[in-house]
N, C-alpha and C. Protein backbone atom coordinates (compact mmCIF):
# COMPACT_ATOMS: atom_id res chain seq x y z
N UNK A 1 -41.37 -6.43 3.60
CA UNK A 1 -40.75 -5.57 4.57
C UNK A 1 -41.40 -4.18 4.43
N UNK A 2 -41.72 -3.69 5.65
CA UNK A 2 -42.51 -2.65 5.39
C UNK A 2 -41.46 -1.44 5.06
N UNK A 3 -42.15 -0.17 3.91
CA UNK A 3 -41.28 0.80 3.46
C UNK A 3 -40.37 1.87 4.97
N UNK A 4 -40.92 1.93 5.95
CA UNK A 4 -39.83 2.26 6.77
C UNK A 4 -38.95 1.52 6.92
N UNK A 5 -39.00 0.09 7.70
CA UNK A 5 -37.77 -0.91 7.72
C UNK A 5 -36.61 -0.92 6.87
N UNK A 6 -36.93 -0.82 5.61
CA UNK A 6 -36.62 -0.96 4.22
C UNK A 6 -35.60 0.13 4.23
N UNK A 7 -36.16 1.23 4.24
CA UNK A 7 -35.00 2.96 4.57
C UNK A 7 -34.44 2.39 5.45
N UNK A 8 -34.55 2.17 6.74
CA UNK A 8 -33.41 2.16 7.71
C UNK A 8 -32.53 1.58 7.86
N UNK A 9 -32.92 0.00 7.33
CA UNK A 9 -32.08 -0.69 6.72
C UNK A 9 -31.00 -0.35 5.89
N UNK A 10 -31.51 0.09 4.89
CA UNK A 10 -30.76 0.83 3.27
C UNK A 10 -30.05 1.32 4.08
N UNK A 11 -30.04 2.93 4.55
CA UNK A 11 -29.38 4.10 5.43
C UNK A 11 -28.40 3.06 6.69
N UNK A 12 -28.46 1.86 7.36
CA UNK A 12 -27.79 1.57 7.81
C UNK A 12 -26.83 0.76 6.96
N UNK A 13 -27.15 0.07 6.25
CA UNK A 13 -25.78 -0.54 5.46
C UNK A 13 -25.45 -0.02 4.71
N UNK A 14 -26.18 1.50 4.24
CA UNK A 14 -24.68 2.23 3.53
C UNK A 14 -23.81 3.04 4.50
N UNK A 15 -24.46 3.20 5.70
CA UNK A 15 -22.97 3.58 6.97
C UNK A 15 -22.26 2.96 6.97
N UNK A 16 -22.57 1.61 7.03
CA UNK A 16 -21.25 0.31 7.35
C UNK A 16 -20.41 0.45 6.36
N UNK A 17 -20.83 0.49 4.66
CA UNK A 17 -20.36 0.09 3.76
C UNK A 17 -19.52 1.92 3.88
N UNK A 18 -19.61 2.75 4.59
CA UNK A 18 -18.65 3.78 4.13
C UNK A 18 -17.41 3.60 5.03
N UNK A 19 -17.19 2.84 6.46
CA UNK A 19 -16.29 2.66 6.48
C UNK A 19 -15.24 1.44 6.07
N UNK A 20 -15.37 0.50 5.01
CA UNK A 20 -14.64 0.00 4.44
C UNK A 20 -14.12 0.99 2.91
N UNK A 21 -15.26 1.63 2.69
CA UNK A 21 -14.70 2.34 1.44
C UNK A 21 -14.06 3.37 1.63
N UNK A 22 -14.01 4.06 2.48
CA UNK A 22 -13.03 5.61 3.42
C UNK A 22 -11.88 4.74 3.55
N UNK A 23 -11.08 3.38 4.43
CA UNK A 23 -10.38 2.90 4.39
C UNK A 23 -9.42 2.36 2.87
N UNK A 24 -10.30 1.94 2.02
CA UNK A 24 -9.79 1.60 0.51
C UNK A 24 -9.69 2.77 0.10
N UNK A 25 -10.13 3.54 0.44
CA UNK A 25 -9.75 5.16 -0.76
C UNK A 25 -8.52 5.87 0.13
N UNK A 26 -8.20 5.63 1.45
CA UNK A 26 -7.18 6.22 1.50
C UNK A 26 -6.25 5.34 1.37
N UNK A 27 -5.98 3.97 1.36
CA UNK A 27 -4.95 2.95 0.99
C UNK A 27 -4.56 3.10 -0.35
N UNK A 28 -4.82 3.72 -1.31
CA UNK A 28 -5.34 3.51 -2.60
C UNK A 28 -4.55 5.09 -2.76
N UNK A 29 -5.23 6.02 -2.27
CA UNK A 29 -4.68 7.58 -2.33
C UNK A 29 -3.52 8.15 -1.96
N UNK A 30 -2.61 7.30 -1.04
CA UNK A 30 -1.30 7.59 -0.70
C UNK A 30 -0.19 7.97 -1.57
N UNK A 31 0.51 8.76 -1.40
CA UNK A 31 1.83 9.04 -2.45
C UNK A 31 2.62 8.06 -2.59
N UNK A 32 2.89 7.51 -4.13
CA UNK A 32 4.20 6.14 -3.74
C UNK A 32 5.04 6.48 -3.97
N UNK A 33 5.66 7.85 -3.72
CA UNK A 33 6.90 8.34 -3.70
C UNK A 33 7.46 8.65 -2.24
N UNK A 34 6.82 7.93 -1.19
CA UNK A 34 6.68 8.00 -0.01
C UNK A 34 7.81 7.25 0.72
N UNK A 35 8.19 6.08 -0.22
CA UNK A 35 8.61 4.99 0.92
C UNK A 35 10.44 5.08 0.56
N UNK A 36 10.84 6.13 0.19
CA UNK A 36 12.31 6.35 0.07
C UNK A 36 13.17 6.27 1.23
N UNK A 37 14.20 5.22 1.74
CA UNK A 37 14.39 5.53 2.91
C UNK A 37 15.34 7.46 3.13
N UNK A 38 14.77 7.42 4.56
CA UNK A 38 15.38 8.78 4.76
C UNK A 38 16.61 9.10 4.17
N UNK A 39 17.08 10.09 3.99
CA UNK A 39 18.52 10.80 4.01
C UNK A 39 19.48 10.50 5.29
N UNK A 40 18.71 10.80 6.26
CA UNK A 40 19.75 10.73 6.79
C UNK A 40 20.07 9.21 7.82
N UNK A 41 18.80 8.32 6.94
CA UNK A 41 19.14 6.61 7.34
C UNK A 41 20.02 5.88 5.74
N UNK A 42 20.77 6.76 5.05
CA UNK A 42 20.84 6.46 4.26
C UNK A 42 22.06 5.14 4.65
N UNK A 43 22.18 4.28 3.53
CA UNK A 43 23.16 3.00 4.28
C UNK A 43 24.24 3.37 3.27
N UNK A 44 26.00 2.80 4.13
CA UNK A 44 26.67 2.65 3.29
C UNK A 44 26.25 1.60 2.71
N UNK A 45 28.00 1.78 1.75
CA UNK A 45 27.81 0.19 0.85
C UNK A 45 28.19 -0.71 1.33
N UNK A 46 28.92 -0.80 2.42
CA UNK A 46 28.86 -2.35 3.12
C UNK A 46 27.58 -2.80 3.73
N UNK A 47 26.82 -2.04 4.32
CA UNK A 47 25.56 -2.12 4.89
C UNK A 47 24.63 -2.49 3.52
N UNK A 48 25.09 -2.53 2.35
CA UNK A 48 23.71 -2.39 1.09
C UNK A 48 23.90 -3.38 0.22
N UNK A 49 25.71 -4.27 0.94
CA UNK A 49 25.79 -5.18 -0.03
C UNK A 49 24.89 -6.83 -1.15
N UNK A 50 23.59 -6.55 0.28
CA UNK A 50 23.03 -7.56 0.42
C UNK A 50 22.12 -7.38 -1.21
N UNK A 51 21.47 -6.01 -1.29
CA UNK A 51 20.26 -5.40 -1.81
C UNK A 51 20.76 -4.75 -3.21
N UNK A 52 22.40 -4.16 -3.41
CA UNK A 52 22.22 -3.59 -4.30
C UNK A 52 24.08 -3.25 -4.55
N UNK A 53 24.56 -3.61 -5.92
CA UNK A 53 25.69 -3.29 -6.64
C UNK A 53 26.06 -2.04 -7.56
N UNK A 54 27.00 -1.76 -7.15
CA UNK A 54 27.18 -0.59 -8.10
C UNK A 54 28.39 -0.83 -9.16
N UNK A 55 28.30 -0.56 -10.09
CA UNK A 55 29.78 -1.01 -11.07
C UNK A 55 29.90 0.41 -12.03
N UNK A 56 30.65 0.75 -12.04
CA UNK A 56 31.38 2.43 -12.94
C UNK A 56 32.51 1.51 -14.08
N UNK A 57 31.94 1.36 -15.48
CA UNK A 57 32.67 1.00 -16.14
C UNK A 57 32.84 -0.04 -16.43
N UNK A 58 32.13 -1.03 -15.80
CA UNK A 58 32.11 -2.29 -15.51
C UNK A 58 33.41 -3.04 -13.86
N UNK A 59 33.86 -1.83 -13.41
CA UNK A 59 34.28 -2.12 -12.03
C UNK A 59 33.66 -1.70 -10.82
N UNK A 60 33.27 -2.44 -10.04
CA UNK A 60 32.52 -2.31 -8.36
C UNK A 60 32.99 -1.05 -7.75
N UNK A 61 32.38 -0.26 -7.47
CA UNK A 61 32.30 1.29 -6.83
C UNK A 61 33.36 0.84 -5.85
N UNK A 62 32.98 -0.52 -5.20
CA UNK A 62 34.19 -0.55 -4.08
C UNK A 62 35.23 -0.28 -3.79
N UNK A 63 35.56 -1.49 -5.30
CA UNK A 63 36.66 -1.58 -5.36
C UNK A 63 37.61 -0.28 -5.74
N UNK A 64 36.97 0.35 -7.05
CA UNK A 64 37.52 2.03 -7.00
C UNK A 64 37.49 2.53 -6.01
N UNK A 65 36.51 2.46 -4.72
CA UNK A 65 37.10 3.37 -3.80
C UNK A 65 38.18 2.88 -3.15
N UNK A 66 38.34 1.57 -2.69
CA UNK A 66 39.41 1.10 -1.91
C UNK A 66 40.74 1.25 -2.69
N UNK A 67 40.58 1.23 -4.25
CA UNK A 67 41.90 2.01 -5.24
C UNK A 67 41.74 3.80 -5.04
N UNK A 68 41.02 4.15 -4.69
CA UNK A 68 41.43 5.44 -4.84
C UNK A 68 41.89 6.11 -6.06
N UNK A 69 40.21 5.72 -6.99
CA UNK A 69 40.54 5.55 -7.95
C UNK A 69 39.57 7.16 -8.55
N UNK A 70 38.74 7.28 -7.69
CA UNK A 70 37.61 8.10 -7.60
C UNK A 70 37.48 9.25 -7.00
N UNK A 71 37.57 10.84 -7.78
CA UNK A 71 37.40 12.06 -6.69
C UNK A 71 36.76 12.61 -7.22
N UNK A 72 36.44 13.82 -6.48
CA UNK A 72 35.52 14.74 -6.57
C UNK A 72 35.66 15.95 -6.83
N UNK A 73 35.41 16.92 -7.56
CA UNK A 73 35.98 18.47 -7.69
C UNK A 73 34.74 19.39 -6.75
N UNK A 74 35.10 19.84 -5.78
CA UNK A 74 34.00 21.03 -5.75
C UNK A 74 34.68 22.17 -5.47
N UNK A 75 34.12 23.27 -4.89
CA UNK A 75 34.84 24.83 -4.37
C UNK A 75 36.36 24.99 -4.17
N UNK A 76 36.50 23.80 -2.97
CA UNK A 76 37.73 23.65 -2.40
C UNK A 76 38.97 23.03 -3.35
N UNK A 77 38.34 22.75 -3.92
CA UNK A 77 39.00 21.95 -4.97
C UNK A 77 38.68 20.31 -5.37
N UNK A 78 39.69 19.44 -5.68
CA UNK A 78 39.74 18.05 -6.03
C UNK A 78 40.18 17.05 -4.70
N UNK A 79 39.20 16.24 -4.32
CA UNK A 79 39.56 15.25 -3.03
C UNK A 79 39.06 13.77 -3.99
N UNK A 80 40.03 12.92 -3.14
CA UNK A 80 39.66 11.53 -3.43
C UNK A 80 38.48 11.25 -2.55
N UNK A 81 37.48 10.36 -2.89
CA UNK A 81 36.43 9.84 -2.73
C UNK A 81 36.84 9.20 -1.76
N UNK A 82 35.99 8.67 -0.36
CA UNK A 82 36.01 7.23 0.32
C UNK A 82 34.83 6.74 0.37
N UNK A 83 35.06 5.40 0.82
CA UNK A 83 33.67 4.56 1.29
C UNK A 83 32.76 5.60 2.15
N UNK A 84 33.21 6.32 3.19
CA UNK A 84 32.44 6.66 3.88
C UNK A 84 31.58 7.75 3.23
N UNK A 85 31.79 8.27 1.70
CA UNK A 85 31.34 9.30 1.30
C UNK A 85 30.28 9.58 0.67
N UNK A 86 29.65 8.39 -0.07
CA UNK A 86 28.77 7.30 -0.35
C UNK A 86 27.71 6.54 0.62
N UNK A 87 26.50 7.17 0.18
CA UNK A 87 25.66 6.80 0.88
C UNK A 87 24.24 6.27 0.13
N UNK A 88 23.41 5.39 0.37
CA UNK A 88 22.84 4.55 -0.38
C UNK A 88 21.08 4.71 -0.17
N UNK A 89 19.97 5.16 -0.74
CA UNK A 89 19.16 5.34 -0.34
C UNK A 89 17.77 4.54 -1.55
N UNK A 90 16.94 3.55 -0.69
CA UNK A 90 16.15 2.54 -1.52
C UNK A 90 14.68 3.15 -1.30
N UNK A 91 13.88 2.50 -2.37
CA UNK A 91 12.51 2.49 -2.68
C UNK A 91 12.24 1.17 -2.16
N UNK A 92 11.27 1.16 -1.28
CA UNK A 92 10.65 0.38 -0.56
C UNK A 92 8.82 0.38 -0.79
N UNK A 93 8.46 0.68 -1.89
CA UNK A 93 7.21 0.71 -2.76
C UNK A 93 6.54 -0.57 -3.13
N UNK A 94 8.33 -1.43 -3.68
CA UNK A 94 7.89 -2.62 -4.19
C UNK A 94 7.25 -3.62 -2.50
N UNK A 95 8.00 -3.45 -1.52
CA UNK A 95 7.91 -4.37 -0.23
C UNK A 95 6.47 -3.66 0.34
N UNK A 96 6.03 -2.44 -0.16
CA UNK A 96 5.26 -1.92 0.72
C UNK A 96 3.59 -2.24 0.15
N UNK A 97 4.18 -2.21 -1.03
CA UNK A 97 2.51 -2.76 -1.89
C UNK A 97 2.33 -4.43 -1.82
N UNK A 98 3.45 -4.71 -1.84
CA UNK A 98 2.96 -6.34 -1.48
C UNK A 98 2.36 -6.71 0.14
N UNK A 99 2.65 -6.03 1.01
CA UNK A 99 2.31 -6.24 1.84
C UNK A 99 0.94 -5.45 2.45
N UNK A 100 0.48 -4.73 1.57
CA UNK A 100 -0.89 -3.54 1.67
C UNK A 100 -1.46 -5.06 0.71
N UNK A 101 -1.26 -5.53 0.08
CA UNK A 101 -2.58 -5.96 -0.68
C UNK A 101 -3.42 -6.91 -0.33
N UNK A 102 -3.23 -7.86 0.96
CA UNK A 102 -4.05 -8.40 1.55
C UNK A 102 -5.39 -7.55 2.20
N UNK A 103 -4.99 -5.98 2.40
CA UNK A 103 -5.68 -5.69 3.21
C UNK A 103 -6.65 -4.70 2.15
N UNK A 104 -5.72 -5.00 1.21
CA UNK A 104 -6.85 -4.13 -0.16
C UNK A 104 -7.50 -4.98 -0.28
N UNK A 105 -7.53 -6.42 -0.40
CA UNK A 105 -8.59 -7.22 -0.90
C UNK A 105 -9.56 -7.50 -0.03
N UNK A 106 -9.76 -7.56 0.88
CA UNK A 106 -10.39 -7.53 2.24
C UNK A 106 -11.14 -6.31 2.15
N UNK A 107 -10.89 -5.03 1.94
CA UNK A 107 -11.31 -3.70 2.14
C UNK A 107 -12.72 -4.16 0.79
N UNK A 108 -11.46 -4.18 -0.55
CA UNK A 108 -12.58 -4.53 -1.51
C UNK A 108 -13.63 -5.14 -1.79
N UNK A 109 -13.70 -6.41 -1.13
CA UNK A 109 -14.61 -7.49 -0.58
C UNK A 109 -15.64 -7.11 0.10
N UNK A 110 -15.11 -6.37 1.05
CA UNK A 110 -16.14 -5.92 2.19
C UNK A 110 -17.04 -5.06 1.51
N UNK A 111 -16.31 -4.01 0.82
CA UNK A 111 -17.12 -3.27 -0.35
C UNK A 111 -17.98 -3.77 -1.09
N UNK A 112 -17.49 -4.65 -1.74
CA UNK A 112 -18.62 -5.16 -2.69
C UNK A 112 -19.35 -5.95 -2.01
N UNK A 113 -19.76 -6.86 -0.79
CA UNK A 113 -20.61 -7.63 -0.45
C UNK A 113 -21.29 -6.65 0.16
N UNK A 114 -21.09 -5.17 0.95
CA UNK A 114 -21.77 -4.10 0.92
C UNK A 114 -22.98 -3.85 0.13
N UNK A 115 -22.33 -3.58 -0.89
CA UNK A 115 -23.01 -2.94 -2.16
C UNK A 115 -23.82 -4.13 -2.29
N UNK A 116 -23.93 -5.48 -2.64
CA UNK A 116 -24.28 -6.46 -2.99
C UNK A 116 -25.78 -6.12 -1.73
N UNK A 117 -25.61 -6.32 -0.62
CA UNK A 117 -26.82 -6.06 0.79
C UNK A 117 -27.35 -4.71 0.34
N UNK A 118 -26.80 -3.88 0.00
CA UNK A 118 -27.54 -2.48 -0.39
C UNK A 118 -28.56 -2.65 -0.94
N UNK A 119 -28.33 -3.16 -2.14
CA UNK A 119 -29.26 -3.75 -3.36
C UNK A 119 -30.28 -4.42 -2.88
N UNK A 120 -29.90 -5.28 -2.46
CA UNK A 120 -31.01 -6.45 -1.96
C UNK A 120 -32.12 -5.34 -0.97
N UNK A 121 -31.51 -4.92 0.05
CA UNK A 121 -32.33 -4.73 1.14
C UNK A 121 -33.16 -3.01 0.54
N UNK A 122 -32.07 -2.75 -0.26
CA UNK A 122 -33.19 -1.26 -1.23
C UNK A 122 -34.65 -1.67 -2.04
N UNK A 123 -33.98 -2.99 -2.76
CA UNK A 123 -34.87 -3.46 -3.74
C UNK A 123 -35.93 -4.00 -3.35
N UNK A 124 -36.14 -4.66 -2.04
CA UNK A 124 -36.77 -5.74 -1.28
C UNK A 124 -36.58 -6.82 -1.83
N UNK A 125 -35.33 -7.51 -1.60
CA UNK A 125 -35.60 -8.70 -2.33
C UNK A 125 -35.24 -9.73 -1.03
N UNK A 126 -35.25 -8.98 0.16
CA UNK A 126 -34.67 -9.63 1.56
C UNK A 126 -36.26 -9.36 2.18
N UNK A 127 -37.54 -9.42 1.56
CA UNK A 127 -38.68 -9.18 2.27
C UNK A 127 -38.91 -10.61 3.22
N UNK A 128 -39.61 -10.19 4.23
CA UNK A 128 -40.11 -11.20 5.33
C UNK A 128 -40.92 -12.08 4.94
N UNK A 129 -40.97 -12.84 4.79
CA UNK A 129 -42.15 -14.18 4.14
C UNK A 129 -42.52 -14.84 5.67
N UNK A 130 -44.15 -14.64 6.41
CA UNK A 130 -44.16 -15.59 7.21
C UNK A 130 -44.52 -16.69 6.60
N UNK A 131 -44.34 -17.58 7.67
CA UNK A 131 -44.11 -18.88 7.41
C UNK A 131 -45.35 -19.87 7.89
N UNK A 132 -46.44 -20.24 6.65
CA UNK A 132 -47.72 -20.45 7.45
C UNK A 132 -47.52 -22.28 7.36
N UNK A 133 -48.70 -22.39 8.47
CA UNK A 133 -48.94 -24.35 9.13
C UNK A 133 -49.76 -24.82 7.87
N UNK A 134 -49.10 -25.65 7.41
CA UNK A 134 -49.49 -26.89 6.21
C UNK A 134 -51.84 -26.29 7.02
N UNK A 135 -52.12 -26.06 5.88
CA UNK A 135 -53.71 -26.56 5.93
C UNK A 135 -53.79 -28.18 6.05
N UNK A 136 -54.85 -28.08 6.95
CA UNK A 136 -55.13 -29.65 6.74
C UNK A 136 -56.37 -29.75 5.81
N UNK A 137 -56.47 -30.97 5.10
CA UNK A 137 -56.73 -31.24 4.11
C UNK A 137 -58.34 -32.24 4.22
């Protein structure tokens, strides 16, 4: 392969190969303190019963609240607690990385079979061989 081909080549498959690696470096770079649901989507506890228990003492938050068993002191003074006062807010990190990692491995792949053509086509080891007619004999 002649030494121009060879550069342009090179210089073109390391363009390609930068946008799979710009994609993996920002999948990769994200904050995972990110996926908290909002404040103000926060769920009660009937809405959270599915995902998550709470027990004070070894008794269900519930159930203390539905005893009215539970208050609060602030400025105003001392109020009993209700269900509605209680609000529930999850990490969604664990659901969010399992479902990014198909597309990390794919990103990564692409990367390295990148890098893998880089090599080859820098090194010449992808040179043109024509292909000559059997001599006759």
């Amino acid at each position: 392969m002649p030494p121009r081909l060879r550069v342009f080549y090179s210089l073109l498959t390391a363009a390609l190969l930068f946008i799979p690696t710009v994609a993996l470096y920002n999948e990769l770079s994200r904050r995972p303190d990110i996926w908290w649901t909002p404040l103000a989507m926060a769920l009660s506890l009937a809405d959270s019963k599915d995902r998550v228990e709470i027990y004070m003492r070894g008794q269900a938050l519930a159930g203390l609240l539905d005893q009215k068993q539970l208050s609060i002191t602030d400025g105003a003074g001392s109020r009993v607690l209700r269900v509605e006062d209680i609000g529930l807010r999850f990490n969604n990190w664990d659901r969010v990385r399992a479902a990014r990692l198909p597309l990390l491995l794919l990103y990564a792949a692409a990367c390295g079979g990148g890098i893998v053509l880089l090599v080859l086509i820098a090194t010449g080891r992808l040179a043109y061989r024509r292909e000559y007619e059997a001599v006759a004999a």
